[in-house]
PDB file of N, CA and C in Angstrom:
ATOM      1  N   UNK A   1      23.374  -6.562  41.669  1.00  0.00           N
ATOM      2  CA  UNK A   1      23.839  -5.223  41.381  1.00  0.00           C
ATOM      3  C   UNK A   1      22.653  -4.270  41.226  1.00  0.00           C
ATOM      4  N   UNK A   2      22.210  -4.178  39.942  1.00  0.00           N
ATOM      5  CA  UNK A   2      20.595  -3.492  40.048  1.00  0.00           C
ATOM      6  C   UNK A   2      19.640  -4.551  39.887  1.00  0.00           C
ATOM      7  N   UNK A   3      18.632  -4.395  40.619  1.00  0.00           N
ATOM      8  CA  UNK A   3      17.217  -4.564  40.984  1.00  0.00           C
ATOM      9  C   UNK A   3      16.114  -3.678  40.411  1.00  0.00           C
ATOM     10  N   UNK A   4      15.338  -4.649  39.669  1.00  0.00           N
ATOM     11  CA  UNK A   4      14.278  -3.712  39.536  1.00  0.00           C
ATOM     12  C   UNK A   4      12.935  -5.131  39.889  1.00  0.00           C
ATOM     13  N   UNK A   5      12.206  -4.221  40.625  1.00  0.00           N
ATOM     14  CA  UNK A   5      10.910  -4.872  41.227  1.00  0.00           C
ATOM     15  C   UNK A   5       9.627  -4.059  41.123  1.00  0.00           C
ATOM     16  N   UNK A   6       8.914  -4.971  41.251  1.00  0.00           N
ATOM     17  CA  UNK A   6       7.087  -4.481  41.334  1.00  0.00           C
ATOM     18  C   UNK A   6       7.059  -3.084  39.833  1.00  0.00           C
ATOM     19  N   UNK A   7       6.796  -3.965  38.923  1.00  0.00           N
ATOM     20  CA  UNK A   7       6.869  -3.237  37.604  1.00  0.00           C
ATOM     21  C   UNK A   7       5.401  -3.024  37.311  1.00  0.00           C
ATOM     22  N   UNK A   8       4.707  -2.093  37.069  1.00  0.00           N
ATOM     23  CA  UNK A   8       3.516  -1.636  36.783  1.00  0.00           C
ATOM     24  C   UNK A   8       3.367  -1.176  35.666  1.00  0.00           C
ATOM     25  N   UNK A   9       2.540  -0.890  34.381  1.00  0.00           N
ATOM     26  CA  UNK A   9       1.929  -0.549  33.173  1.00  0.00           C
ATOM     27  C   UNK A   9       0.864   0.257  33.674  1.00  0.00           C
ATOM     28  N   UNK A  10       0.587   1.640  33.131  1.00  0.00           N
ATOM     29  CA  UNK A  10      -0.374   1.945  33.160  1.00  0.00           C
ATOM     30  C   UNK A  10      -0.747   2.695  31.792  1.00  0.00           C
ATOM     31  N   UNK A  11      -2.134   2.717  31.350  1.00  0.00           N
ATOM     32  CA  UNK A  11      -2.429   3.214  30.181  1.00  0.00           C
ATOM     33  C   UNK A  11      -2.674   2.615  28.863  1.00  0.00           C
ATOM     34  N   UNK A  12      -1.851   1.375  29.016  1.00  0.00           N
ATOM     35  CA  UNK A  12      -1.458   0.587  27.813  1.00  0.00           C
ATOM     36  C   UNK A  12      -2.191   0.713  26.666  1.00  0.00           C
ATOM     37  N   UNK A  13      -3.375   0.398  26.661  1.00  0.00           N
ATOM     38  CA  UNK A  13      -4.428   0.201  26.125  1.00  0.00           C
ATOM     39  C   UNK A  13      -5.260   1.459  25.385  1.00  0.00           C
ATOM     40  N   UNK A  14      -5.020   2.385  26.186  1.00  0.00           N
ATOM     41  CA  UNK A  14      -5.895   3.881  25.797  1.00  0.00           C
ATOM     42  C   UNK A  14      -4.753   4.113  25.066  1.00  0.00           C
ATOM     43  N   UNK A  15      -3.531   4.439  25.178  1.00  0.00           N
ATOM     44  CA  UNK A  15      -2.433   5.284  23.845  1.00  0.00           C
ATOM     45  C   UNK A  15      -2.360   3.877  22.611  1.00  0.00           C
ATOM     46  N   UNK A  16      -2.423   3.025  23.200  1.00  0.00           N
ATOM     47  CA  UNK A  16      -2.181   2.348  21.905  1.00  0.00           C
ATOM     48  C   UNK A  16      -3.470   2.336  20.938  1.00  0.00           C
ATOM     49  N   UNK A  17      -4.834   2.630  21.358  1.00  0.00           N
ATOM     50  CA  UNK A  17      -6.486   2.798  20.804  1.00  0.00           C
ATOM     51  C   UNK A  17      -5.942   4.507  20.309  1.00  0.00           C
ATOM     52  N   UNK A  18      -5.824   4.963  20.740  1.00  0.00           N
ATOM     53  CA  UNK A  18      -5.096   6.853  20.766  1.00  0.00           C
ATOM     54  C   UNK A  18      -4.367   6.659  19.390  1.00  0.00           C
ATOM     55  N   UNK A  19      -3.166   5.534  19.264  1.00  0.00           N
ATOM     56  CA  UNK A  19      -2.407   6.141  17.936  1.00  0.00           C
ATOM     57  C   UNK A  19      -3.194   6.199  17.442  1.00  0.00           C
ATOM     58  N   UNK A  20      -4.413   5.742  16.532  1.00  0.00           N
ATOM     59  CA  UNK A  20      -5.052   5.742  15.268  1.00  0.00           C
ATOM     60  C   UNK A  20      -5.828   7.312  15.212  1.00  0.00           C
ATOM     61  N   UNK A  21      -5.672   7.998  16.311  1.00  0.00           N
ATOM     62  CA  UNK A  21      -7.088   8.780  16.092  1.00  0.00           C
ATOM     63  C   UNK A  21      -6.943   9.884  15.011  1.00  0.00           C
ATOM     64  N   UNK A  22      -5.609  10.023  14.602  1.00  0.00           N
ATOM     65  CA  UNK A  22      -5.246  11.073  13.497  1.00  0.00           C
ATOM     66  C   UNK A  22      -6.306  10.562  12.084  1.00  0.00           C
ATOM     67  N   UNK A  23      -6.631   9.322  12.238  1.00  0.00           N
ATOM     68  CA  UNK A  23      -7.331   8.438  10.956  1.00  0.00           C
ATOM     69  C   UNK A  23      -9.198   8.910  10.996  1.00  0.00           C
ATOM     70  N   UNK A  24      -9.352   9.084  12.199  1.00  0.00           N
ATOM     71  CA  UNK A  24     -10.522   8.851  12.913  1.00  0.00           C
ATOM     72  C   UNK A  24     -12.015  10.047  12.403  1.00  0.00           C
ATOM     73  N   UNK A  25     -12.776   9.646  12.347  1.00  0.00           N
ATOM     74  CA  UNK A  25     -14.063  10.331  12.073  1.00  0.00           C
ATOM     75  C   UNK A  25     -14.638  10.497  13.314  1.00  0.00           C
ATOM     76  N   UNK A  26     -14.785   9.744  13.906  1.00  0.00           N
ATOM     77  CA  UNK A  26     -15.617   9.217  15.196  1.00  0.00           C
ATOM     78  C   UNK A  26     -14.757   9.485  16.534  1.00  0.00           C
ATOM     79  N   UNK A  27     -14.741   8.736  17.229  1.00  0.00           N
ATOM     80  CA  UNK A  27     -15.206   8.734  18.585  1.00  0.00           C
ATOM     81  C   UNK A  27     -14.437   7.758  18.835  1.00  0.00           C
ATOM     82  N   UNK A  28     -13.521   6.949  19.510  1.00  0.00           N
ATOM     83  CA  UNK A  28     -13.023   5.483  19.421  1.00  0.00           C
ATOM     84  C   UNK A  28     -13.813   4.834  20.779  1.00  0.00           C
ATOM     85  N   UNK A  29     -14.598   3.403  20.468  1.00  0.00           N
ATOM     86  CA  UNK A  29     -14.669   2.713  21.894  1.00  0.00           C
ATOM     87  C   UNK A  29     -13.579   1.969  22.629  1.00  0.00           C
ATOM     88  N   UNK A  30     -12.914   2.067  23.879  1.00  0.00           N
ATOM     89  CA  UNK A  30     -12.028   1.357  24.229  1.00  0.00           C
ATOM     90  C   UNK A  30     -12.202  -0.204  25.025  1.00  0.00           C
ATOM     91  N   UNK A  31     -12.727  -1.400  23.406  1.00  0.00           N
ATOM     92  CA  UNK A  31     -12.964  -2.413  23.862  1.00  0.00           C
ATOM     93  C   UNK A  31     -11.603  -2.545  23.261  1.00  0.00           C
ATOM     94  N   UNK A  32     -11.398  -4.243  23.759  1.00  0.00           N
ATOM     95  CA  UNK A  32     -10.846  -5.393  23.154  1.00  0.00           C
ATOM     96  C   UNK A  32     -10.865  -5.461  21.950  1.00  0.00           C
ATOM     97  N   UNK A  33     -11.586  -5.573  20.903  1.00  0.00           N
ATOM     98  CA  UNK A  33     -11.942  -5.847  19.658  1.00  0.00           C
ATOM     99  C   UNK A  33     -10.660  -4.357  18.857  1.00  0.00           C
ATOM    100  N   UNK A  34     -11.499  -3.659  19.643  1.00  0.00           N
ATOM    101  CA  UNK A  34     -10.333  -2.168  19.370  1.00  0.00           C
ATOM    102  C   UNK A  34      -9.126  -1.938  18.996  1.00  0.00           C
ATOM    103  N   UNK A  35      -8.754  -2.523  20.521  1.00  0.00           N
ATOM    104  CA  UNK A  35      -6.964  -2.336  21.045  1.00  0.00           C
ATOM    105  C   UNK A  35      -6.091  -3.607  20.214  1.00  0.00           C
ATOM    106  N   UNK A  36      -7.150  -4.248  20.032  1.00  0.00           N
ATOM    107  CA  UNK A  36      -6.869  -5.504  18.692  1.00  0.00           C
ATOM    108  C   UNK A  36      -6.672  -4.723  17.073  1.00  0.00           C
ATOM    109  N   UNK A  37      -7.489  -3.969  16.377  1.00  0.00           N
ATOM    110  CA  UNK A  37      -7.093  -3.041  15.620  1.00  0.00           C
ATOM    111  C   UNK A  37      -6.626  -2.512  15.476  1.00  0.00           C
ATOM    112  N   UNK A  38      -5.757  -1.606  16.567  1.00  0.00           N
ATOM    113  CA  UNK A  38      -4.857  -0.571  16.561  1.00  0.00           C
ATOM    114  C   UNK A  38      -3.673  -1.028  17.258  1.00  0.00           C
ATOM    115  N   UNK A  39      -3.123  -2.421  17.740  1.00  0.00           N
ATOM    116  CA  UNK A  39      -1.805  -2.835  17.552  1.00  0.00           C
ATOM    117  C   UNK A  39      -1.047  -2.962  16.427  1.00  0.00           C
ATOM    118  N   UNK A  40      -1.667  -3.317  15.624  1.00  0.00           N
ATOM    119  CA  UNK A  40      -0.783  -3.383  13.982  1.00  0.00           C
ATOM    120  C   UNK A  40       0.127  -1.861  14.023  1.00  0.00           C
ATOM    121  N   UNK A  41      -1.060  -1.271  14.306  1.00  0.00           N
ATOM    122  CA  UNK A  41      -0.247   0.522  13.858  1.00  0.00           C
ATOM    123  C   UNK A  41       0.399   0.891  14.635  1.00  0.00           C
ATOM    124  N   UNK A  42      -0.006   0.347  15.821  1.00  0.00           N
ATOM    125  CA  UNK A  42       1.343   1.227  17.255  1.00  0.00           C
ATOM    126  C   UNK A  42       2.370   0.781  17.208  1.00  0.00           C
ATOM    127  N   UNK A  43       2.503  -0.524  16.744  1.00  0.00           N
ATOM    128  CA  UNK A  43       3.865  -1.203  16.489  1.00  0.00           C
ATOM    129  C   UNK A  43       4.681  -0.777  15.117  1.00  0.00           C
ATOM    130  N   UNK A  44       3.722  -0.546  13.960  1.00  0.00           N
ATOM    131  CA  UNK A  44       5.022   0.338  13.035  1.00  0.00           C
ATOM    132  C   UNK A  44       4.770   1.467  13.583  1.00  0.00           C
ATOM    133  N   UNK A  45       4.058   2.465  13.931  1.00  0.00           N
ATOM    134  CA  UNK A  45       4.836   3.821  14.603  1.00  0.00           C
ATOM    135  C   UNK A  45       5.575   3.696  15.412  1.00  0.00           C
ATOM    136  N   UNK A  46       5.704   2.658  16.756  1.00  0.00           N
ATOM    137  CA  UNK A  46       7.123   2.263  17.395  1.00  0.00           C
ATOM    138  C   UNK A  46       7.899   2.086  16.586  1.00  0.00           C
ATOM    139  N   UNK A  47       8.220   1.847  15.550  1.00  0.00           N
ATOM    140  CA  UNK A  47       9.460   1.316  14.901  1.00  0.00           C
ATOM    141  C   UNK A  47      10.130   2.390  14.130  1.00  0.00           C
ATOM    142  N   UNK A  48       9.038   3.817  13.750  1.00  0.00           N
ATOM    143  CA  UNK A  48       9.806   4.742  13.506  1.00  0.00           C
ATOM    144  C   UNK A  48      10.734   5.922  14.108  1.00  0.00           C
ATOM    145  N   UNK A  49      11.637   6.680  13.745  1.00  0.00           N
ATOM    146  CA  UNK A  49      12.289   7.416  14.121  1.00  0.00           C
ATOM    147  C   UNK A  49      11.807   7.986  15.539  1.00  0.00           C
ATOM    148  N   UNK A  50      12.399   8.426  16.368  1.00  0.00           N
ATOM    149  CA  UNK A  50      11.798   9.269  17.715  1.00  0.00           C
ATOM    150  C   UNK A  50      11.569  10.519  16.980  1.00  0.00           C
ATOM    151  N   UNK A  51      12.870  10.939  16.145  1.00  0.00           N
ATOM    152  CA  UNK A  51      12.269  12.342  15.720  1.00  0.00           C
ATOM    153  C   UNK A  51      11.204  12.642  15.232  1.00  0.00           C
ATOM    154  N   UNK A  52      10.745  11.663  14.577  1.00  0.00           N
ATOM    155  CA  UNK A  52       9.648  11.844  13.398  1.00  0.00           C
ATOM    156  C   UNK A  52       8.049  12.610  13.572  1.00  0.00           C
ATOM    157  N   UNK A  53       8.400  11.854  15.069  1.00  0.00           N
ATOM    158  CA  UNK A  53       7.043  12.424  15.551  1.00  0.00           C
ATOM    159  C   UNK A  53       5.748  11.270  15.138  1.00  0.00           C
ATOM    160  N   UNK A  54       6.077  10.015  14.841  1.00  0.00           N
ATOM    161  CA  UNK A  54       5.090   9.366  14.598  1.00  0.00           C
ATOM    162  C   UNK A  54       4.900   8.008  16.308  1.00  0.00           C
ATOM    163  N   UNK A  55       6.252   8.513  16.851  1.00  0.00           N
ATOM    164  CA  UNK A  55       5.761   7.317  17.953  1.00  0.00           C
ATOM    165  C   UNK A  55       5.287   8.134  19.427  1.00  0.00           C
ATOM    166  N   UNK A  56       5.092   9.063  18.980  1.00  0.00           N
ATOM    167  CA  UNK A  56       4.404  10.148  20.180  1.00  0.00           C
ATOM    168  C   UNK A  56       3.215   9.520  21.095  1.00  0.00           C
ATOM    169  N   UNK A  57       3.081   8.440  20.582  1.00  0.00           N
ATOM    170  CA  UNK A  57       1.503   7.966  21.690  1.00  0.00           C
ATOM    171  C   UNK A  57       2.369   7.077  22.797  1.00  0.00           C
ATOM    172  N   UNK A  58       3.802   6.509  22.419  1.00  0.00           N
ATOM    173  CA  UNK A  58       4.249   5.986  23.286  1.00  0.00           C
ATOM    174  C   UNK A  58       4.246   6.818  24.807  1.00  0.00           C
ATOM    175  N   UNK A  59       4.466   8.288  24.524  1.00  0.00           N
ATOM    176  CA  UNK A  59       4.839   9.162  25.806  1.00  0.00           C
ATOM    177  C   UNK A  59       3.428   8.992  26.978  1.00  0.00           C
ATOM    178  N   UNK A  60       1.842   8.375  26.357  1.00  0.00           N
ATOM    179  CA  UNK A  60       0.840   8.019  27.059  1.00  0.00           C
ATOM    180  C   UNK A  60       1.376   7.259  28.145  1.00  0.00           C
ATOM    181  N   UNK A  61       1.932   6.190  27.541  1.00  0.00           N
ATOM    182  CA  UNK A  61       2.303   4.827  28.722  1.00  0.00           C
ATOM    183  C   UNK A  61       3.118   4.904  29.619  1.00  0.00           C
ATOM    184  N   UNK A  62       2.591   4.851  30.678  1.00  0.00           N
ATOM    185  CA  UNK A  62       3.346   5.254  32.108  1.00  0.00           C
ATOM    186  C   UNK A  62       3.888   3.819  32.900  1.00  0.00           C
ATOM    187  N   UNK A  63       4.728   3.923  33.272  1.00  0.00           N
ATOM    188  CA  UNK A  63       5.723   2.185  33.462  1.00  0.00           C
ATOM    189  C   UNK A  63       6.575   3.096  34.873  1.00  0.00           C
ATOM    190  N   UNK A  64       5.438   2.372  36.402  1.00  0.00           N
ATOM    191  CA  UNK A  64       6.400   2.742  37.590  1.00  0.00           C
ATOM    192  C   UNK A  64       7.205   1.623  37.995  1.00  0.00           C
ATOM    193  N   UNK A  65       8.307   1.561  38.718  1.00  0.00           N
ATOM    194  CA  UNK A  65       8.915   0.273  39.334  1.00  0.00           C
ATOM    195  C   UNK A  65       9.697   0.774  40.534  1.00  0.00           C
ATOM    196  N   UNK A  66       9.795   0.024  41.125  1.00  0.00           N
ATOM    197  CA  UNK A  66      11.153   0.019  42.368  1.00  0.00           C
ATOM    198  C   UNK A  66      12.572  -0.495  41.824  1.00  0.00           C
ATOM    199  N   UNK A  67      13.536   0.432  42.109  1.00  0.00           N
ATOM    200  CA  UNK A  67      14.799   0.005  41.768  1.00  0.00           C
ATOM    201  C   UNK A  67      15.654   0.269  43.033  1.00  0.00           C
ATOM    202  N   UNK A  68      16.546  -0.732  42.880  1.00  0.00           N
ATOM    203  CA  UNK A  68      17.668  -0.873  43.850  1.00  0.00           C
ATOM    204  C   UNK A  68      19.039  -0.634  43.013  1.00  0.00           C
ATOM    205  N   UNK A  69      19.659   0.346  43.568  1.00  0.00           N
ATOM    206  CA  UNK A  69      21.207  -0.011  42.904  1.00  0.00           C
ATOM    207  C   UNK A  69      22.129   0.556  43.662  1.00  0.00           C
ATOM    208  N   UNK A  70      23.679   0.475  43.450  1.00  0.00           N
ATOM    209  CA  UNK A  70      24.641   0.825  43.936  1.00  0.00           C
ATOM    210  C   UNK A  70      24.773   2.247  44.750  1.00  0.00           C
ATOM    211  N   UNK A  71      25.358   3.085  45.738  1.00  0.00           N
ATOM    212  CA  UNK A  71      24.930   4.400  45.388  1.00  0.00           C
ATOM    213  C   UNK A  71      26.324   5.097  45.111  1.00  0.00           C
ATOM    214  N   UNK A  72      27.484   4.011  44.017  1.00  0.00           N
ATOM    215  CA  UNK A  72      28.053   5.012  43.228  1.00  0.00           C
ATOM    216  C   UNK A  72      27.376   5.319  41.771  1.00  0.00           C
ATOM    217  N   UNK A  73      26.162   4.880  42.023  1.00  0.00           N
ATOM    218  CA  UNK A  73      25.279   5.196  40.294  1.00  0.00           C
ATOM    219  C   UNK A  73      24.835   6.595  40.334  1.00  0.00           C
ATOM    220  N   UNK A  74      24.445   6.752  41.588  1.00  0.00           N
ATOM    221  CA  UNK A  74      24.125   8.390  41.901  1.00  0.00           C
ATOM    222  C   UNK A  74      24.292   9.381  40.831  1.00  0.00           C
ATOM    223  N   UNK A  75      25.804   9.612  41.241  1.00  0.00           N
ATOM    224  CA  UNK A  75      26.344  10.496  40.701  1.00  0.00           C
ATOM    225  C   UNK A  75      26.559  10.905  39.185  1.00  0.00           C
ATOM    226  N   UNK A  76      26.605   9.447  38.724  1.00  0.00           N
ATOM    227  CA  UNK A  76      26.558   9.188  37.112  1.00  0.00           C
ATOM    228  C   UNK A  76      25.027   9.023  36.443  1.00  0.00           C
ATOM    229  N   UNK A  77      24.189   8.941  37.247  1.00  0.00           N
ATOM    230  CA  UNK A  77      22.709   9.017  37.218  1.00  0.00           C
ATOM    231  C   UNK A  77      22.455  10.956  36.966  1.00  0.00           C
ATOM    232  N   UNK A  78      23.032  11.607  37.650  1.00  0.00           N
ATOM    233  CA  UNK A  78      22.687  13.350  37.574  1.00  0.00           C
ATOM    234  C   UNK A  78      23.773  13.666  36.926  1.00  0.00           C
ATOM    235  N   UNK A  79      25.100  12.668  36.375  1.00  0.00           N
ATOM    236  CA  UNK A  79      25.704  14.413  35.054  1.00  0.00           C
ATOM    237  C   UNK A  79      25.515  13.804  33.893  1.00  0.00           C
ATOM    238  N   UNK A  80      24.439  12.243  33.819  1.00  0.00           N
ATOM    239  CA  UNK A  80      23.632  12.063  32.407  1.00  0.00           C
ATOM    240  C   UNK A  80      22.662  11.906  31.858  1.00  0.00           C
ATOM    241  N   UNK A  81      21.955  12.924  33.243  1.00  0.00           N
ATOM    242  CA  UNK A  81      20.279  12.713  33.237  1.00  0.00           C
ATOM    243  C   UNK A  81      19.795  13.094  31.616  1.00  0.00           C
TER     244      UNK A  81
END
């Protein structure tokens, strides 16, 4: 029915090093050691409200794919965009 293929991530790493910078003095380096530090926090700001305004670094991460689906989805795809 739907298909979704060739799923891509991009960014991952820079918005999730990004949530912390409201904390930040400095400069952030974007190693490993880093993006290791600042998972704890991207994951409770994921977990809060959308309204809140605290999971805003999610909007960084860009996620392309190929999809296949029906084309009576069309229509119900544009009057609930």
């Amino acid at each position: 029915m739907v298909t979704i293929s060739n799923v891509k991530v991009y960014d991952l790493k820079e918005s999730v090093i990004a949530c912390r910078n409201a904390m930040r003095t400095t400069i952030p380096e974007y190693t490993e050691e880093e993006f290791k530090k600042s998972i704890e926090r991207a994951i409770k700001l994921a977990k809060a409200p959308s309204n809140s305004g605290h999971p805003n670094f999610l909007t960084g991460i860009r996620v392309s794919f190929d999809i296949v689906y029906p084309n009576y989805f069309t229509p119900e795809l544009q009057r609930y965009h």
